[in-house]
N, C-alpha and C. Protein backbone atom coordinates (compact mmCIF):
# COMPACT_ATOMS: atom_id res chain seq x y z
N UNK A 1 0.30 6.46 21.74
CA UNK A 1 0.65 5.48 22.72
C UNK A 1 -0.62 4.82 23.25
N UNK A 2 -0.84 3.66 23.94
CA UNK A 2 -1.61 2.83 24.12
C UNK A 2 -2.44 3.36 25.49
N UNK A 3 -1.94 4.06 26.60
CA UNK A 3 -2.60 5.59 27.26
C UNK A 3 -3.25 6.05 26.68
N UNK A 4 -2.73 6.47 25.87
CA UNK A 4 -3.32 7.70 25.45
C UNK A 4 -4.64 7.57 24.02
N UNK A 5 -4.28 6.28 23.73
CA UNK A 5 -5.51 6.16 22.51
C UNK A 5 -6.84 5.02 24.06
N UNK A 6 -6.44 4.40 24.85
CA UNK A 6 -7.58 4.54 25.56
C UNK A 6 -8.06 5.72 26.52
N UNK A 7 -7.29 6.65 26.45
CA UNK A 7 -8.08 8.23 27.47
C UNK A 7 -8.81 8.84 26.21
N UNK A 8 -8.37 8.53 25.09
CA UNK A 8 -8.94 9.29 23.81
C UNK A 8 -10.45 8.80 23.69
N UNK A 9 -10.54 7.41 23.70
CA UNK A 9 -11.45 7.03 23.27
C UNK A 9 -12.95 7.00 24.22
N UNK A 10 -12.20 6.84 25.59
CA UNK A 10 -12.97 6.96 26.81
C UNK A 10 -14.03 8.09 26.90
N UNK A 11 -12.91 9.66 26.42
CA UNK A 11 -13.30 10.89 26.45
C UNK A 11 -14.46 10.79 25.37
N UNK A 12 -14.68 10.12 24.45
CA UNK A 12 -15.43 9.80 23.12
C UNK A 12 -16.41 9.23 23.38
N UNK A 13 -16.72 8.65 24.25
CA UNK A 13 -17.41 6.99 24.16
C UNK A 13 -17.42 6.07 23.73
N UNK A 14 -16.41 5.67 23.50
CA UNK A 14 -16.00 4.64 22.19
C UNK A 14 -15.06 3.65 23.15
N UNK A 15 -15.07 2.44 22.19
CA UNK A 15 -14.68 1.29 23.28
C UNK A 15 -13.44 0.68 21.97
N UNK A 16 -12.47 0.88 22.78
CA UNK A 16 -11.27 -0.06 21.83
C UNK A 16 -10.73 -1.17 22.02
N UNK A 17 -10.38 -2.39 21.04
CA UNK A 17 -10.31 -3.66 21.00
C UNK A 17 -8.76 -3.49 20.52
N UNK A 18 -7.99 -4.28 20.89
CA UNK A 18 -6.60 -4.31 20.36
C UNK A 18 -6.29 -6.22 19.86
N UNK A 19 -6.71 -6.51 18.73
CA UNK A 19 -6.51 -7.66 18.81
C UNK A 19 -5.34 -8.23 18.70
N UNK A 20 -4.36 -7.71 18.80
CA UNK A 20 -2.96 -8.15 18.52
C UNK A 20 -2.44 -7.92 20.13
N UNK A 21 -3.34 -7.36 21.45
CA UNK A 21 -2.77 -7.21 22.41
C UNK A 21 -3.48 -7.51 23.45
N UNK A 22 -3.25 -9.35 23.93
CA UNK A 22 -4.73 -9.64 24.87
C UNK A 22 -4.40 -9.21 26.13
N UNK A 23 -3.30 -7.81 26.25
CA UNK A 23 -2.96 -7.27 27.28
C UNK A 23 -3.24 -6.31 27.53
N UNK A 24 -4.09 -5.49 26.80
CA UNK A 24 -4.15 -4.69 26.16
C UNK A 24 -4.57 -3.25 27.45
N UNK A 25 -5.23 -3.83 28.53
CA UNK A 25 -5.58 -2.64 29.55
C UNK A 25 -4.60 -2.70 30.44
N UNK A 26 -3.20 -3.14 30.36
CA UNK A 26 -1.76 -3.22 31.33
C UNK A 26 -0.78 -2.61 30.15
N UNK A 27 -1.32 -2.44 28.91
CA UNK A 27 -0.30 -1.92 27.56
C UNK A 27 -0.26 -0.26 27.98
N UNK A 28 1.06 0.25 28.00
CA UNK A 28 0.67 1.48 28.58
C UNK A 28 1.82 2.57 27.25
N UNK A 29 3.30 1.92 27.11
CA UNK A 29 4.11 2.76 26.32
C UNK A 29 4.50 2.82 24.33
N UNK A 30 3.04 1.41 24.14
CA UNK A 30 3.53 0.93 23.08
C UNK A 30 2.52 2.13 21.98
N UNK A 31 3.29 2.04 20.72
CA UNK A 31 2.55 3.06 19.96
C UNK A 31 1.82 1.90 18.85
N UNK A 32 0.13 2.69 18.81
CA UNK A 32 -0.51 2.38 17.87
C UNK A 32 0.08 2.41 16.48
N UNK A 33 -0.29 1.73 15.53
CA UNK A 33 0.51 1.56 13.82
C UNK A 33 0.00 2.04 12.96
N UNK A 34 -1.64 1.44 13.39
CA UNK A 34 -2.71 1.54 12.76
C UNK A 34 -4.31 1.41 13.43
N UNK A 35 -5.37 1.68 12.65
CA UNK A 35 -6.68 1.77 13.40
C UNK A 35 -7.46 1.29 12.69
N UNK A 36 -8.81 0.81 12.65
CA UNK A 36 -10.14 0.96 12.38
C UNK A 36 -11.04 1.00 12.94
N UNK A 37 -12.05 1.96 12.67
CA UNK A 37 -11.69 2.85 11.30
C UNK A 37 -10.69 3.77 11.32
N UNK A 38 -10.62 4.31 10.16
CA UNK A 38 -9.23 5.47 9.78
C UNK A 38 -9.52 6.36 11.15
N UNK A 39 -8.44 7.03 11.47
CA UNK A 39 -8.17 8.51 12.10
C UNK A 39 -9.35 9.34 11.70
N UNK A 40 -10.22 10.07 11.87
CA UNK A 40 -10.92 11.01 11.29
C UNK A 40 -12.54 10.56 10.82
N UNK A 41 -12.86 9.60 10.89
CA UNK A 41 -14.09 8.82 10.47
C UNK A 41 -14.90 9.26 11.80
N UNK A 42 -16.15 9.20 11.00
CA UNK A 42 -17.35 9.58 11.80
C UNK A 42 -17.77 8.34 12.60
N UNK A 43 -18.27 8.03 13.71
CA UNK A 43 -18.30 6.49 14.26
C UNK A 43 -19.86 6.94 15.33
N UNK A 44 -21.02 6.48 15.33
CA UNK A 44 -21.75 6.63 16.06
C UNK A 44 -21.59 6.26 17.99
N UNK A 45 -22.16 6.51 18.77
CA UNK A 45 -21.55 6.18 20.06
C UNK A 45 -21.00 5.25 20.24
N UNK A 46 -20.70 5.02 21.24
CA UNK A 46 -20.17 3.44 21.97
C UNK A 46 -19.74 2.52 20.52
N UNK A 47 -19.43 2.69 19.89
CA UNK A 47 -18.85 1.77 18.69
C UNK A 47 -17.87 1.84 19.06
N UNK A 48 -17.36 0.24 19.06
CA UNK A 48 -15.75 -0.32 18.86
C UNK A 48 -14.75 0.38 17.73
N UNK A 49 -13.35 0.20 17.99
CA UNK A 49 -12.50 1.03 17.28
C UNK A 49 -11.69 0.12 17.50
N UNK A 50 -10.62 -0.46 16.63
CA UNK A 50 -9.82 -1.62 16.64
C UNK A 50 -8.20 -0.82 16.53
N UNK A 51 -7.56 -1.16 17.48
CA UNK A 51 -6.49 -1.07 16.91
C UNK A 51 -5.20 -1.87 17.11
N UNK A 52 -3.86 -1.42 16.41
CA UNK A 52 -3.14 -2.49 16.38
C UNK A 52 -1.63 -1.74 17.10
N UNK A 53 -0.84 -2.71 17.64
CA UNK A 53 0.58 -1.89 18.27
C UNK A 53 1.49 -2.53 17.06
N UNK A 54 1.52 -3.80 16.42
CA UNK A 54 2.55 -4.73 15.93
C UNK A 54 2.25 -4.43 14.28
N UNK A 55 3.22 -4.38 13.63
CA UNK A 55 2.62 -4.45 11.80
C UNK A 55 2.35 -5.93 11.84
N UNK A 56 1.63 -6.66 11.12
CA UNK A 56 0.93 -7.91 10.36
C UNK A 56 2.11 -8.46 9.53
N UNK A 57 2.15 -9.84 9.67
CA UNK A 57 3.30 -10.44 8.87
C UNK A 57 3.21 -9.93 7.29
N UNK A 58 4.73 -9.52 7.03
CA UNK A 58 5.17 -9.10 5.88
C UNK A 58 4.89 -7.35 5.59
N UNK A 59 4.30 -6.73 6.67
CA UNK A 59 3.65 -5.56 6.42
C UNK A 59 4.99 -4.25 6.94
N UNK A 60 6.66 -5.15 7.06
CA UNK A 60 7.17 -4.19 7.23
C UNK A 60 7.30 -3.59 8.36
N UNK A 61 8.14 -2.68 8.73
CA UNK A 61 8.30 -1.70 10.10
C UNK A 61 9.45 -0.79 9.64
N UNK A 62 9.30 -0.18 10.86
CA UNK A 62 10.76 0.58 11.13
C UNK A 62 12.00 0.19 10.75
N UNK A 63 12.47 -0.96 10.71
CA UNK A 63 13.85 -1.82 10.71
C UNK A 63 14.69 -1.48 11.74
N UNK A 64 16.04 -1.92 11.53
CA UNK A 64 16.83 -1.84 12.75
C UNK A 64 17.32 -0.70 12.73
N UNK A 65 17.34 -0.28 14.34
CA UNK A 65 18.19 0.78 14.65
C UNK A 65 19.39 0.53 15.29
N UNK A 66 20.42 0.19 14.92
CA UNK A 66 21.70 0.12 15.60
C UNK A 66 22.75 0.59 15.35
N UNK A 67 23.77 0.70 15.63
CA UNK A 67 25.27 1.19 14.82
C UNK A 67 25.61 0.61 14.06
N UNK A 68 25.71 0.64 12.74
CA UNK A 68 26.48 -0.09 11.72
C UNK A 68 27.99 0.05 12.44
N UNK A 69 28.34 -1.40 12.15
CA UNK A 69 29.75 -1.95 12.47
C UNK A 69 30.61 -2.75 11.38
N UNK A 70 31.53 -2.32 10.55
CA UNK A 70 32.39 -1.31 10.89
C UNK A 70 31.68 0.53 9.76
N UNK A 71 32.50 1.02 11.14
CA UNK A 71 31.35 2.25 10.72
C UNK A 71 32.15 2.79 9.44
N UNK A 72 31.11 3.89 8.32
CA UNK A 72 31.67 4.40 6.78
C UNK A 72 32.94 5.03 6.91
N UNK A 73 33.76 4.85 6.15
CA UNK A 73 34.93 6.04 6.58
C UNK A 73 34.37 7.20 6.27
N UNK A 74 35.69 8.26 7.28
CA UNK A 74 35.16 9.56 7.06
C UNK A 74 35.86 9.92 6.16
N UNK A 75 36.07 11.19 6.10
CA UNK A 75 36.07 12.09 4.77
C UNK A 75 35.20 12.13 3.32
N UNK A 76 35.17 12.75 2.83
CA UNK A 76 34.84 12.64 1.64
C UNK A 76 34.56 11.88 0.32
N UNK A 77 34.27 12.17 -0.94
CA UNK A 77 34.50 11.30 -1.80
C UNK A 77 35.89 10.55 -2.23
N UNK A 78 36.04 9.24 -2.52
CA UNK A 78 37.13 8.74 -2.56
C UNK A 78 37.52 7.92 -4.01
N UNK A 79 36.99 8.58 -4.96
CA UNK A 79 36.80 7.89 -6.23
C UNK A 79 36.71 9.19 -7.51
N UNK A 80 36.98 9.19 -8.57
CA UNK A 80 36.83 10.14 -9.51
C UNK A 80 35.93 9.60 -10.46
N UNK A 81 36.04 10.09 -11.52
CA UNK A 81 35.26 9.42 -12.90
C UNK A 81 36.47 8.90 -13.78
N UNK A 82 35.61 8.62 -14.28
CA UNK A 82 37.25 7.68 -15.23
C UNK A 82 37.09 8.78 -16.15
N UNK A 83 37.47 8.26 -17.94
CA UNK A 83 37.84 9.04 -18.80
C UNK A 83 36.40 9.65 -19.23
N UNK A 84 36.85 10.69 -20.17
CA UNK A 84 35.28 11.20 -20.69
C UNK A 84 35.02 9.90 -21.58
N UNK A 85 33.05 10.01 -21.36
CA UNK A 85 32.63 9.24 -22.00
C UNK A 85 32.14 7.82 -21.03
N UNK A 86 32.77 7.37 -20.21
CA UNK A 86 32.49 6.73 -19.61
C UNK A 86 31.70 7.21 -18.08
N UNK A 87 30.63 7.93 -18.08
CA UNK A 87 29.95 8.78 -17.02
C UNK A 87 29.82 7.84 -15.48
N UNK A 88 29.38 6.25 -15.44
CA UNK A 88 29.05 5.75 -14.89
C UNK A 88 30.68 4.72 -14.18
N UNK A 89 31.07 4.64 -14.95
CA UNK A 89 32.41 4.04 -14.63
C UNK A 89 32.94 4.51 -13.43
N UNK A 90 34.12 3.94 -12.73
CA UNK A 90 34.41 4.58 -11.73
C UNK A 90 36.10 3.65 -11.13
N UNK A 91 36.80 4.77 -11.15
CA UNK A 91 38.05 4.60 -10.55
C UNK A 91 38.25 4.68 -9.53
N UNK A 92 38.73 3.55 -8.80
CA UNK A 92 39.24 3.58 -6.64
C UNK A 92 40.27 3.61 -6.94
N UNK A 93 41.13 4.96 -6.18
CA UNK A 93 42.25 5.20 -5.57
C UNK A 93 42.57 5.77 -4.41
C-alpha cells in the first residue's frame, strides 16, 4: 500500500517518486503494481525508487469483479457424450 511503501522507504533512506500519482504524499490505501528498481535490488543511499499504483495502457489488471448476471445454473453436469467415437461431440438434454 502507498503507507506503507513510503514508511518503507523512509526507514531506508530512499526517496520515492510515483509518476502516475501527482498525489502521491495524500495516496494512502492504493496498492503498488510495480517498482523500480525490482523488489530486492541493491540501491546506494538516498536514491530514488519509482513506483507505480495504475498498470500502463494495455498492460492489463485484475479485471472485473462483480456478480455475473444471470448467474450458472446449479447442479451438475448437464450434457453426456454422444456415441462412441465421437469424444468431443456433445449432446444437450
Amino acid at each position: 500500500m502507498a503507507v506503507d511503501a513510503r514508511e518503507t522507504a523512509r526507514a531506508r533512506g530512499l526517496f520515492l517518486n510515483a509518476p502516475d500519482r501527482p498525489d502521491f504524499l495524500h495516496t494512502v490505501v492504493d496498492y503498488v503494481v510495480r517498482q523500480y528498481p525490482q523488489p530486492g535490488a541493491e540501491v546506494p543511499p538516498d536514491a530514488m525508487v519509482y513506483v507505480w499504483f495504475d498498470f500502463g495502457e494495455g498492460e492489463g489488471g485484475g479485471g472485473v469483479r462483480e456478480p455475473r448476471v444471470p448467474r450458472p445454473p446449479t447442479g451438475g453436469l448437464r450434457r453426456e457424450l454422444g456415441r462412441p467415437g465421437d469424444a468431443f461431440e456433445t449432446i444437450d438434454r
